[in-house]
Every structure is written in structure tokens, then in C-alpha cells.
N, C-alpha and C. Protein backbone atom coordinates (compact mmCIF):
# COMPACT_ATOMS: atom_id res chain seq x y z
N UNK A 1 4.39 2.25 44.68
CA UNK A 1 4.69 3.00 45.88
C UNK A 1 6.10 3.56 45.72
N UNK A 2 6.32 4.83 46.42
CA UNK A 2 7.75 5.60 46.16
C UNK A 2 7.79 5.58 47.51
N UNK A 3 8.74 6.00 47.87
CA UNK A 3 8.77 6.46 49.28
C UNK A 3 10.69 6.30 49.84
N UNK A 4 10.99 7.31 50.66
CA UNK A 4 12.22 7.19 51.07
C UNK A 4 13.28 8.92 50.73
N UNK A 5 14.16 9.43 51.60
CA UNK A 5 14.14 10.54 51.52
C UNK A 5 13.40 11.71 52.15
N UNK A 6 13.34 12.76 52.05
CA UNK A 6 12.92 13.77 52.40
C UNK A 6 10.85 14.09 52.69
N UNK A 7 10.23 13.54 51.73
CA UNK A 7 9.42 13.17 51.04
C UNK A 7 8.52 12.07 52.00
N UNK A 8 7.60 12.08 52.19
CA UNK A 8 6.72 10.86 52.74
C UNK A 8 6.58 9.74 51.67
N UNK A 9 5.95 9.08 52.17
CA UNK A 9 5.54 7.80 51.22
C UNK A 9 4.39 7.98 49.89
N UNK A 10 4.35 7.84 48.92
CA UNK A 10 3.51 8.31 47.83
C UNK A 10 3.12 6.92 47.29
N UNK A 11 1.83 6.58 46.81
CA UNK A 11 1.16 5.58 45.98
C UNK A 11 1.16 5.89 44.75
N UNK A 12 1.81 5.28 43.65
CA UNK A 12 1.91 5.43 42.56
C UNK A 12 1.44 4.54 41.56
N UNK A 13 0.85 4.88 40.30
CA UNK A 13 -0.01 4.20 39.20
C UNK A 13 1.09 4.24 37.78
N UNK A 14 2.06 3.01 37.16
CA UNK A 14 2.34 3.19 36.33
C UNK A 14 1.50 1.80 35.51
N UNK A 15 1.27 2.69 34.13
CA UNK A 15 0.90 1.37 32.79
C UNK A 15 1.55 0.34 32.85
N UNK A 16 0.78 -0.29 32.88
CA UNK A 16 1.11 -2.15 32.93
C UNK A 16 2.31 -2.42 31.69
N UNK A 17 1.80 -1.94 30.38
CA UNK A 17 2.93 -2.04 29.11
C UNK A 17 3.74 -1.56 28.74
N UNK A 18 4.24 -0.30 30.09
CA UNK A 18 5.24 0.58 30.02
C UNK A 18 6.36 -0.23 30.97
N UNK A 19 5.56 -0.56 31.97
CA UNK A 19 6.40 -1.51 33.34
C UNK A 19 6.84 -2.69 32.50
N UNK A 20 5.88 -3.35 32.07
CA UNK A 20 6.33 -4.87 31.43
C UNK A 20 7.70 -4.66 30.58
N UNK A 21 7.81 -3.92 29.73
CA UNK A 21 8.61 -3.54 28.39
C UNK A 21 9.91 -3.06 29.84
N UNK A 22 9.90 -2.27 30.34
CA UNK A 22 10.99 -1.50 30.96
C UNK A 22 11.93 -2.44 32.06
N UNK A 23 10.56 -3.96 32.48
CA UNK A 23 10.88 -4.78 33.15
C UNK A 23 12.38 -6.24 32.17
N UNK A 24 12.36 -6.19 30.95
CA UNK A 24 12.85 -6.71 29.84
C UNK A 24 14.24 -6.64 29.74
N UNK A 25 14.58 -5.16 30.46
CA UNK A 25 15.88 -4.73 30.48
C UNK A 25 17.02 -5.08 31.86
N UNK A 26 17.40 -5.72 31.81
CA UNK A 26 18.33 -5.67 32.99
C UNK A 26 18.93 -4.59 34.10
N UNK A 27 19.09 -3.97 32.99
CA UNK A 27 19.64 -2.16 33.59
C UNK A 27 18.82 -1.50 34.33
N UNK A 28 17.29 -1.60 34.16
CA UNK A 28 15.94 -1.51 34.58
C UNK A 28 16.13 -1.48 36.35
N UNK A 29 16.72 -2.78 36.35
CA UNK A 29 17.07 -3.21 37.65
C UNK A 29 18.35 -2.80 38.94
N UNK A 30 18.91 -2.07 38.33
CA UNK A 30 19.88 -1.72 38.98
C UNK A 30 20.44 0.00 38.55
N UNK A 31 19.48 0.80 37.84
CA UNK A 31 19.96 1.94 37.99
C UNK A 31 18.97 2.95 38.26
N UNK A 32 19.32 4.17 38.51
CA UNK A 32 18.72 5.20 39.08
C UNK A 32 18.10 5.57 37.72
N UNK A 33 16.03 5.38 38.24
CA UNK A 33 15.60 5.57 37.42
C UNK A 33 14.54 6.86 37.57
N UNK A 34 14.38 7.81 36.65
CA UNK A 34 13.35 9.44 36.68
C UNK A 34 12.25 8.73 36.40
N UNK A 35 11.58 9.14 37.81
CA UNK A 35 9.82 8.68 37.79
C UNK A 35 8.84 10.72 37.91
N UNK A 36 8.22 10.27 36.71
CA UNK A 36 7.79 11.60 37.08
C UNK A 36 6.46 11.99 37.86
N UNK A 37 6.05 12.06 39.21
CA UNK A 37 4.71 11.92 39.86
C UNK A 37 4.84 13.85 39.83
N UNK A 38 3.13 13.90 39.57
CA UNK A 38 2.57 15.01 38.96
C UNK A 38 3.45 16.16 38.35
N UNK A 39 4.21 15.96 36.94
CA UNK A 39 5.28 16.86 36.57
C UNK A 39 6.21 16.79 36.90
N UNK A 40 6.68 16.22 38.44
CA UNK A 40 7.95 16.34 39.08
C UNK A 40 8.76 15.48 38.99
N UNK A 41 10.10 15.79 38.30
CA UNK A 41 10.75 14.47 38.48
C UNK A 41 11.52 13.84 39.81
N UNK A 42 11.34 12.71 39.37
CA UNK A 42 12.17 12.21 41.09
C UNK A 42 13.08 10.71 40.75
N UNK A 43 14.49 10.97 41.24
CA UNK A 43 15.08 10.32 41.12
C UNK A 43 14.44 8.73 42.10
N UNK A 44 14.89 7.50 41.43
CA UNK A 44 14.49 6.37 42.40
C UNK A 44 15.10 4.98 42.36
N UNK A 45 15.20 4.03 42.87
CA UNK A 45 15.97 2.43 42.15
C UNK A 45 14.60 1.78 42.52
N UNK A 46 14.64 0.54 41.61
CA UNK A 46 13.56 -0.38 41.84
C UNK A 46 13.99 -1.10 43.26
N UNK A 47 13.26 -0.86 44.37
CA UNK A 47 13.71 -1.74 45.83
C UNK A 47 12.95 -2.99 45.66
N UNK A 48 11.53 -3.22 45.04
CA UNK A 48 10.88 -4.48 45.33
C UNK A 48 10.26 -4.64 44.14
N UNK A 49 9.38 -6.06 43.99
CA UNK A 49 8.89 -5.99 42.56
C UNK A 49 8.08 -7.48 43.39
N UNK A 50 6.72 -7.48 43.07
CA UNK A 50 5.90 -8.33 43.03
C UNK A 50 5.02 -8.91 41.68
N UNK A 51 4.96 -9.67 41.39
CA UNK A 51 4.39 -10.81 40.06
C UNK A 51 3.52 -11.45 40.51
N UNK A 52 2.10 -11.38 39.40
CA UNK A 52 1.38 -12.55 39.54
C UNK A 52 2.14 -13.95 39.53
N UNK A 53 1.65 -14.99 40.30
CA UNK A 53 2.01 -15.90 40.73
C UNK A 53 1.63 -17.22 39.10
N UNK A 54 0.38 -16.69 38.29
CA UNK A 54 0.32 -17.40 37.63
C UNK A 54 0.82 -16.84 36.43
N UNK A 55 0.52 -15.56 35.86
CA UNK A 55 1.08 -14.89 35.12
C UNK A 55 1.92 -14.45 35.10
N UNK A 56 2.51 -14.41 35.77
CA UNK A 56 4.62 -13.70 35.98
C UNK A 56 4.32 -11.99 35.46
N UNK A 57 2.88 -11.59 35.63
CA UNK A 57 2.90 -10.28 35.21
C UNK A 57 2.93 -9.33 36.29
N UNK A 58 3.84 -8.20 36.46
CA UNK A 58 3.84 -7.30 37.79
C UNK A 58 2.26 -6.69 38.05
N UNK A 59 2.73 -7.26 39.92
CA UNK A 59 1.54 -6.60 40.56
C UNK A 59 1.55 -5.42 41.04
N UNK A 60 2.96 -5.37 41.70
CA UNK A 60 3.07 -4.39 42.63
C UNK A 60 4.75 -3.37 42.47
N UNK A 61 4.87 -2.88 42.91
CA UNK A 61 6.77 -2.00 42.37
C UNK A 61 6.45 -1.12 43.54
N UNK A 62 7.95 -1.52 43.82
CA UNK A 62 8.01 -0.07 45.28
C UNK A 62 9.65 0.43 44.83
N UNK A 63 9.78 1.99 44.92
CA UNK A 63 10.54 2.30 44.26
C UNK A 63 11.47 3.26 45.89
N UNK A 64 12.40 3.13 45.43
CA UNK A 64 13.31 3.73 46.67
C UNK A 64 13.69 5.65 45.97
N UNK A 65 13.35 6.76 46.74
CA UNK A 65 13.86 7.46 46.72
C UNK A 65 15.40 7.65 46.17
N UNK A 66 16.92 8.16 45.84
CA UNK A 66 17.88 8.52 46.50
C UNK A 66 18.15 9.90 46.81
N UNK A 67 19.28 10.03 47.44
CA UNK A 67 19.70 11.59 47.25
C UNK A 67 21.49 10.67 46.20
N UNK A 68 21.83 11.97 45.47
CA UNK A 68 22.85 11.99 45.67
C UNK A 68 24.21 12.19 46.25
N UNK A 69 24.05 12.34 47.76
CA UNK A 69 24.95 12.58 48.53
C UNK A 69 24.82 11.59 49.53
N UNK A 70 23.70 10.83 49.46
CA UNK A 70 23.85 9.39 50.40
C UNK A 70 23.78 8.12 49.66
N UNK A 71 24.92 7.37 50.46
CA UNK A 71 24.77 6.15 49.91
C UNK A 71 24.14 5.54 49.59
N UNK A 72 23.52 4.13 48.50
CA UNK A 72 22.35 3.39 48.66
C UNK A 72 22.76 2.11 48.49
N UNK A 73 22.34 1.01 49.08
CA UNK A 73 22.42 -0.21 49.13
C UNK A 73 21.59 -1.29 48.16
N UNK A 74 22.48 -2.36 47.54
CA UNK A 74 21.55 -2.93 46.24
C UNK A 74 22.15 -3.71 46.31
N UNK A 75 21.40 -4.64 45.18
CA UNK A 75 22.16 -6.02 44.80
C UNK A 75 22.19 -5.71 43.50
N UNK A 76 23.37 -6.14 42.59
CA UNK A 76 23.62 -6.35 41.29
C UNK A 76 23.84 -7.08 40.73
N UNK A 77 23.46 -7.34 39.80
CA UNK A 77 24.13 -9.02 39.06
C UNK A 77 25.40 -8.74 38.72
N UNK A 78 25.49 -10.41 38.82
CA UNK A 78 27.17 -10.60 38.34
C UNK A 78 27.25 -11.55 36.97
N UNK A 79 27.96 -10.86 36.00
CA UNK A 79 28.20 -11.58 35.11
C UNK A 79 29.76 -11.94 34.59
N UNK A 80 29.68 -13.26 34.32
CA UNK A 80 30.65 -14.08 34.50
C UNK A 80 31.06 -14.45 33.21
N UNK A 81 32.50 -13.79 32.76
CA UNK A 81 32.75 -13.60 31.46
C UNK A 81 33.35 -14.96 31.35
N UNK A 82 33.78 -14.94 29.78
CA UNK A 82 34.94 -16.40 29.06
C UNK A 82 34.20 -17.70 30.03
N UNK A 83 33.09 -18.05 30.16
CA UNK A 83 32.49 -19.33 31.14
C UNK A 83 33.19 -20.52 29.66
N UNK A 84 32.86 -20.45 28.18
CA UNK A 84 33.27 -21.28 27.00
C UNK A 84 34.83 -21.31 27.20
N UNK A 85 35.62 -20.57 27.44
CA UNK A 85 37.00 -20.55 27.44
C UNK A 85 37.74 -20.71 28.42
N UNK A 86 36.99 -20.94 29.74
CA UNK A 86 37.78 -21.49 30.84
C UNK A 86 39.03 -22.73 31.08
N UNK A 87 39.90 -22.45 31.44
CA UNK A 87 41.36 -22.75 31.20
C UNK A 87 40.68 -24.30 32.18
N UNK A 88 40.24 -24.23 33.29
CA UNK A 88 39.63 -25.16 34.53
C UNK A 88 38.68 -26.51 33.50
N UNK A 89 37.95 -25.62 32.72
CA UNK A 89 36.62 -26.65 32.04
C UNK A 89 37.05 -27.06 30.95
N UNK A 90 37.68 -26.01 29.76
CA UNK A 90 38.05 -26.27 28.37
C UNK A 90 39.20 -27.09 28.41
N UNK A 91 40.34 -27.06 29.24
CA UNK A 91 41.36 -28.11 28.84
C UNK A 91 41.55 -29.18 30.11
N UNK A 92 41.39 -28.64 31.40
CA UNK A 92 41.51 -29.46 32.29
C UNK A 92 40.51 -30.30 32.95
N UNK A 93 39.30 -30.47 31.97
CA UNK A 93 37.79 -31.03 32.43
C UNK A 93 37.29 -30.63 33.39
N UNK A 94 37.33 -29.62 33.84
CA UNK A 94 36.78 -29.41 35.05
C UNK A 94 35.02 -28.70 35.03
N UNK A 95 34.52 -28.80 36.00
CA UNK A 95 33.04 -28.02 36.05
C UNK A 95 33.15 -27.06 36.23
N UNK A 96 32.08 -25.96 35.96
CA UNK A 96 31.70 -24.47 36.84
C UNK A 96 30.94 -24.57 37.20
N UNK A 97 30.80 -24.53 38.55
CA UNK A 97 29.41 -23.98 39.50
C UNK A 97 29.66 -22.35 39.63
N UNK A 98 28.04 -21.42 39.45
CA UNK A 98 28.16 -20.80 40.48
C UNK A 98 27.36 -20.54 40.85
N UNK A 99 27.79 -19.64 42.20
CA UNK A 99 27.11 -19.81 43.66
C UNK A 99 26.35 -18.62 43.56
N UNK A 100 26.45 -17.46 43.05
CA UNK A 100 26.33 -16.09 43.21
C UNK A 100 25.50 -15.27 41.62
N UNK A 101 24.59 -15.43 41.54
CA UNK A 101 23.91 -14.62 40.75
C UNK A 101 24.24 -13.13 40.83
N UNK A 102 23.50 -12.45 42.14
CA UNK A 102 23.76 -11.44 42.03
C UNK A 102 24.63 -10.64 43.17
N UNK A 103 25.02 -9.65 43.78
CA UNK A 103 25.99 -9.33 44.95
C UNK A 103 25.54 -8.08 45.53
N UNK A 104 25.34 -7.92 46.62
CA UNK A 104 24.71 -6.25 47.62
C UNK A 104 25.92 -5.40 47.57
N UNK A 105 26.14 -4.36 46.73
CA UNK A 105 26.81 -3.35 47.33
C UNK A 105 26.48 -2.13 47.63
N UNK A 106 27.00 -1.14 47.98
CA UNK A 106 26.76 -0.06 48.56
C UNK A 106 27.68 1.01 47.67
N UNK A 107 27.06 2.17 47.35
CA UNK A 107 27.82 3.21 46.96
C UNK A 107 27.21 4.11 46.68
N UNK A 108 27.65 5.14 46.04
CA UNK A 108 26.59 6.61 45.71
C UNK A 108 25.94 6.24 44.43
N UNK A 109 24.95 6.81 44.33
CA UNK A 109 23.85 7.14 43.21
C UNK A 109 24.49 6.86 41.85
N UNK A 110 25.72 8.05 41.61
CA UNK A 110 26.47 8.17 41.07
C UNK A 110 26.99 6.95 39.84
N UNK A 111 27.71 6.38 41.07
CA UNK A 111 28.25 5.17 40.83
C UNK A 111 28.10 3.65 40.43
N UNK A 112 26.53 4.29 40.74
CA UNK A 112 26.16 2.78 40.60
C UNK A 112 26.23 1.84 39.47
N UNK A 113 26.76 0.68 39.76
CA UNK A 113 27.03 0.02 38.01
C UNK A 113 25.95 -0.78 37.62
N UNK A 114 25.84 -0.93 36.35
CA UNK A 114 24.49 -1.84 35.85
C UNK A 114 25.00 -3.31 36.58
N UNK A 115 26.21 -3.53 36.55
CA UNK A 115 26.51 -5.07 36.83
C UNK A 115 27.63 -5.19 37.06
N UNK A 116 28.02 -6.21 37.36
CA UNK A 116 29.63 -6.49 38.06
C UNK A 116 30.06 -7.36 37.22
N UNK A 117 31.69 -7.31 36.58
CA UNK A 117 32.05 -8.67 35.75
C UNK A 117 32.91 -9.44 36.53
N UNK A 118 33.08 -10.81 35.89
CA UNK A 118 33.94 -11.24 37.14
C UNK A 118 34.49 -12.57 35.66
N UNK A 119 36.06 -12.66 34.99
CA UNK A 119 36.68 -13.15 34.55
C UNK A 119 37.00 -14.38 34.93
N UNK A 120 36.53 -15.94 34.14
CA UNK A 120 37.13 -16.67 33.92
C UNK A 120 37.73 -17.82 33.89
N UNK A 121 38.60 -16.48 32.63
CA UNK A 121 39.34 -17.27 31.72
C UNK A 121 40.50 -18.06 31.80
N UNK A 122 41.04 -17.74 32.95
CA UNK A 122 42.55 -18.22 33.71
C UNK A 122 42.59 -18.88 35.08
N UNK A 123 41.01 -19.35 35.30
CA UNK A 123 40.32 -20.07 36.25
C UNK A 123 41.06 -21.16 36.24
N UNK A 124 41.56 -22.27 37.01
CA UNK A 124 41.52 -23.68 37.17
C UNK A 124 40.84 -24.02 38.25
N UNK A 125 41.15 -25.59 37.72
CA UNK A 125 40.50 -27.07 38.17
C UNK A 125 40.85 -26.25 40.30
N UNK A 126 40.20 -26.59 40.46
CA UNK A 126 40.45 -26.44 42.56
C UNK A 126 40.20 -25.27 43.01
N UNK A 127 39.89 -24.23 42.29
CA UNK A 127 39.65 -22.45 42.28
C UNK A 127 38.73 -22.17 42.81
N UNK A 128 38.32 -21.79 44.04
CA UNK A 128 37.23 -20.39 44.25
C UNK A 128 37.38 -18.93 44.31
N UNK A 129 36.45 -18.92 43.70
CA UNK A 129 36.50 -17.28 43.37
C UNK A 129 35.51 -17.19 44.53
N UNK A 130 36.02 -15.56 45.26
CA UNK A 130 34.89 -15.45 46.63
C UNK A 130 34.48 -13.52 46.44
N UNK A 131 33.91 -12.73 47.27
CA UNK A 131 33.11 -12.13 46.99
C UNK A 131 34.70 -10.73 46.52
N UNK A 132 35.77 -10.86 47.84
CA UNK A 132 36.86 -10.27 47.46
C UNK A 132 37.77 -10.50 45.90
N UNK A 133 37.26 -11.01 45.14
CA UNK A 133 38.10 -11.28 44.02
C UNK A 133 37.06 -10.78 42.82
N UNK A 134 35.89 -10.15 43.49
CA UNK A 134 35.24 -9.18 42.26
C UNK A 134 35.77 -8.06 41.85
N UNK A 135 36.64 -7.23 40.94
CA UNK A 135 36.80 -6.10 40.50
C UNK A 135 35.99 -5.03 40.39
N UNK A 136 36.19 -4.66 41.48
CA UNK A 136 34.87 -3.72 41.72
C UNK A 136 35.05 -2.15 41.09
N UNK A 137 34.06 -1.73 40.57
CA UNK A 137 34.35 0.29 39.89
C UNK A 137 34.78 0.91 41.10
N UNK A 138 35.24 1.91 40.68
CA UNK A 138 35.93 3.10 42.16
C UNK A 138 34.45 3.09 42.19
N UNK A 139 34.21 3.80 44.07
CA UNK A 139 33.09 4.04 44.69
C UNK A 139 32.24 3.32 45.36
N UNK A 140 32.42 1.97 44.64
CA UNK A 140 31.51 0.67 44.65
C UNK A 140 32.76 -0.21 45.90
N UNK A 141 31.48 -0.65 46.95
CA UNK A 141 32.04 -1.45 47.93
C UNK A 141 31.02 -2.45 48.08
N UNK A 142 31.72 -3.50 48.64
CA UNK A 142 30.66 -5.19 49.39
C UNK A 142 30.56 -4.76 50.73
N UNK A 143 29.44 -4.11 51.20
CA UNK A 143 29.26 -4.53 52.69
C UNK A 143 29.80 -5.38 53.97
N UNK A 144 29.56 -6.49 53.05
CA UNK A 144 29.77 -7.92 53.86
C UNK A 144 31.16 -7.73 53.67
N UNK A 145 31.76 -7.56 53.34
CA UNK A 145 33.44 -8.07 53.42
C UNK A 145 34.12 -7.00 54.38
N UNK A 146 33.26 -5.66 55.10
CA UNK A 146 33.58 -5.11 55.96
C UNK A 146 33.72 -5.73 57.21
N UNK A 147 32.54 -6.96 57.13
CA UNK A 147 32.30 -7.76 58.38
C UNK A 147 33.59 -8.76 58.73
N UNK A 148 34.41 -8.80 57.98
CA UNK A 148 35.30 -9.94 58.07
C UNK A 148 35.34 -10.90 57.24
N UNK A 149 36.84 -11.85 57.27
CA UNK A 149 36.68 -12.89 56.02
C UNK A 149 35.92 -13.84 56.40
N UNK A 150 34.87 -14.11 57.29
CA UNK A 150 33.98 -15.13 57.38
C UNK A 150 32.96 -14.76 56.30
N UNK A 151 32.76 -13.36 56.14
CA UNK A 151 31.91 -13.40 55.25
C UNK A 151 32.22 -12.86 53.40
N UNK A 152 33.46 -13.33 53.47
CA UNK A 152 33.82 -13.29 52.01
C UNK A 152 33.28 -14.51 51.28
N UNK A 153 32.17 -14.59 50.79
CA UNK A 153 31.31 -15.65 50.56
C UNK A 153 32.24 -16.41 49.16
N UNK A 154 32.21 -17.44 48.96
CA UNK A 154 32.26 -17.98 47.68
C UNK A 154 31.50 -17.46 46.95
N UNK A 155 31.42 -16.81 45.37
CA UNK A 155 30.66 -16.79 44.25
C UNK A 155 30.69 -17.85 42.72
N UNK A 156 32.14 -18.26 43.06
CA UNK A 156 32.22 -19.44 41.56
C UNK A 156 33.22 -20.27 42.14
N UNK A 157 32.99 -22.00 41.44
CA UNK A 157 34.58 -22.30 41.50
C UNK A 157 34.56 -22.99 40.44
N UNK A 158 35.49 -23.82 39.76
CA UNK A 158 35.57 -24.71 39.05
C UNK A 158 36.41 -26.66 39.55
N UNK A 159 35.83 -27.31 39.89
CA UNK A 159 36.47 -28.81 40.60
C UNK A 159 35.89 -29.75 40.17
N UNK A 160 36.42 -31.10 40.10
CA UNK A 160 37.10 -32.01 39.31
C UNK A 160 35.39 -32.47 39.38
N UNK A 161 35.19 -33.30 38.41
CA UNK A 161 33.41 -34.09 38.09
C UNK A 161 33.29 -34.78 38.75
N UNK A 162 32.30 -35.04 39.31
CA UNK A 162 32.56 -36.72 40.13
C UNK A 162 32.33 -37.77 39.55
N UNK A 163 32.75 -38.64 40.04
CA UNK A 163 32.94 -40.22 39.13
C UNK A 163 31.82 -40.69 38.87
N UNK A 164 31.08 -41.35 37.84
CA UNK A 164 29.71 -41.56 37.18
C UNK A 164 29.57 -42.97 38.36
């Protein structure tokens, strides 16, 4: 299914081994992808994705319209560089949890990044990292942190093991 934009809602048929293979990629997931329904191309992001329950093979894909002149709202993964070289784990024993796989932001078409990085390496032992301490690309904003610092969520920290 497509739908969103100018455009009504459209039912769409893609190959199972084109989806599976395209599903493999991470990037898959977070960028503006050309779907072509009858000749036409049309810009879109993956909004939903349904899986057999026993087979983990896609059932269903609903794909979001954009324009490029309006914003669109997503979640992106976050990947979390130097986790082996952490200053918190590697010398000061400490753990890493984290809290935050992936993060909703908002921005133009444009802009949108495959993923968000978030450093580290200069982490210590007692540290949270929260949704304001992501380095975000120009363009790219967190929703939620418009709302206030109640909702500057934790995404990582690193603190002391607990006693066996």
C-alpha cells in the first residue's frame, strides 16, 4: 500500500525476492525510496512493515508518500561508535547499557540521514547520554525535546556492575 500526499491511497504488488533482498539493507529503512507504480515514479519511506509470524518473511509494506517541501517524521537507528574502547568499560570497569536503538526525528526529505552516530569513547563510569547529546546533521531535529527536558529521554549510560 502507498498512500499519503496529493494522491489517494494505492494497493501495491512488489516481488517477494526483490522486498526480501532490499529488506537486508539498513538504509532500506530509513531513506527516500523510487517506487515505480505503472511507469511513474514516486518518491516514498517505508512507514510499516508486517512479517510472517513463523517465517519472519514480509507480508505486508505500507509506504509513505513525501513531498519535498514538507517535513516527514521517522525513526532512525542509532549507532553507537568506540562501544570496545570506552574510557567507562575498558579502564574503569564499568558496563554499557543501552536504552535507545533507534530515535524519531523530523526533517525534510532531503535530509534525511541513514542513521545517527552517537560517540563513546570518552564516556565514563556514572554517564548518561540522553536524546540532547545526539549530534544531529543540519536540518535534522528530535521532536520530543521540543516538548521539554522531561522528555530528553536517556539513550546510553555506562555504571558501576553490581556486586555478584
Amino acid at each position: 500500500m502507498i498512500y499519503g500526499g496529493a494522491q489517494g491511497a494505492e494497493s501495491i504488488s512488489l516481488e517477494l525476492r526483490e522486498l526480501s533482498k532490499a529488506l537486508e539493507s539498513e538504509a532500506f529503512y530509513s531513506h527516500v525510496l523510487t517506487i515505480n507504480i505503472d511507469g511513474k515514479p514516486q518518491q516514498a519511506v517505508l512507514k510499516a512493515l508486517q512479517r510472517h509470524p513463523a517465517k519472519n518473511t514480509p507480508m505486508h509494506a505500507d509506504f509513505l508518500r513525501v513531498d519535498a517541501t514538507h517535513k516527514l517524521t521517522m525513526k532512525v537507528p542509532v549507532h553507537y561508535l568506540n562501544q570496545d574502547t570506552c574510557v567507562g568499560v575498558k579502564t574503569e570497569g564499568g558496563e554499557l547499557a543501552i536504552q535507545a536503538a533507534e530515535v524519531e526525528i523530523a526533517c525534510l526529505p532531503s535530509n534525511l540521514p541513514e542513521f545517527l552516530s552517537v560517540d563513546l569513547a570518552e564516556i565514563h563510569v556514572g554517564t548518561t547520554l540522553h536524546l540532547s547529546d545526539i549530534q544531529l546533521p543540519e536540518g535534522v531535529e528530535i521532536p520530543a525535546l521540543a516538548l521539554g527536558h522531561s522528555y530528553d529521554q536517556p539513550i546510553a549510560n555506562v555504571h558501576k556492575p553490581r556486586a555478584e
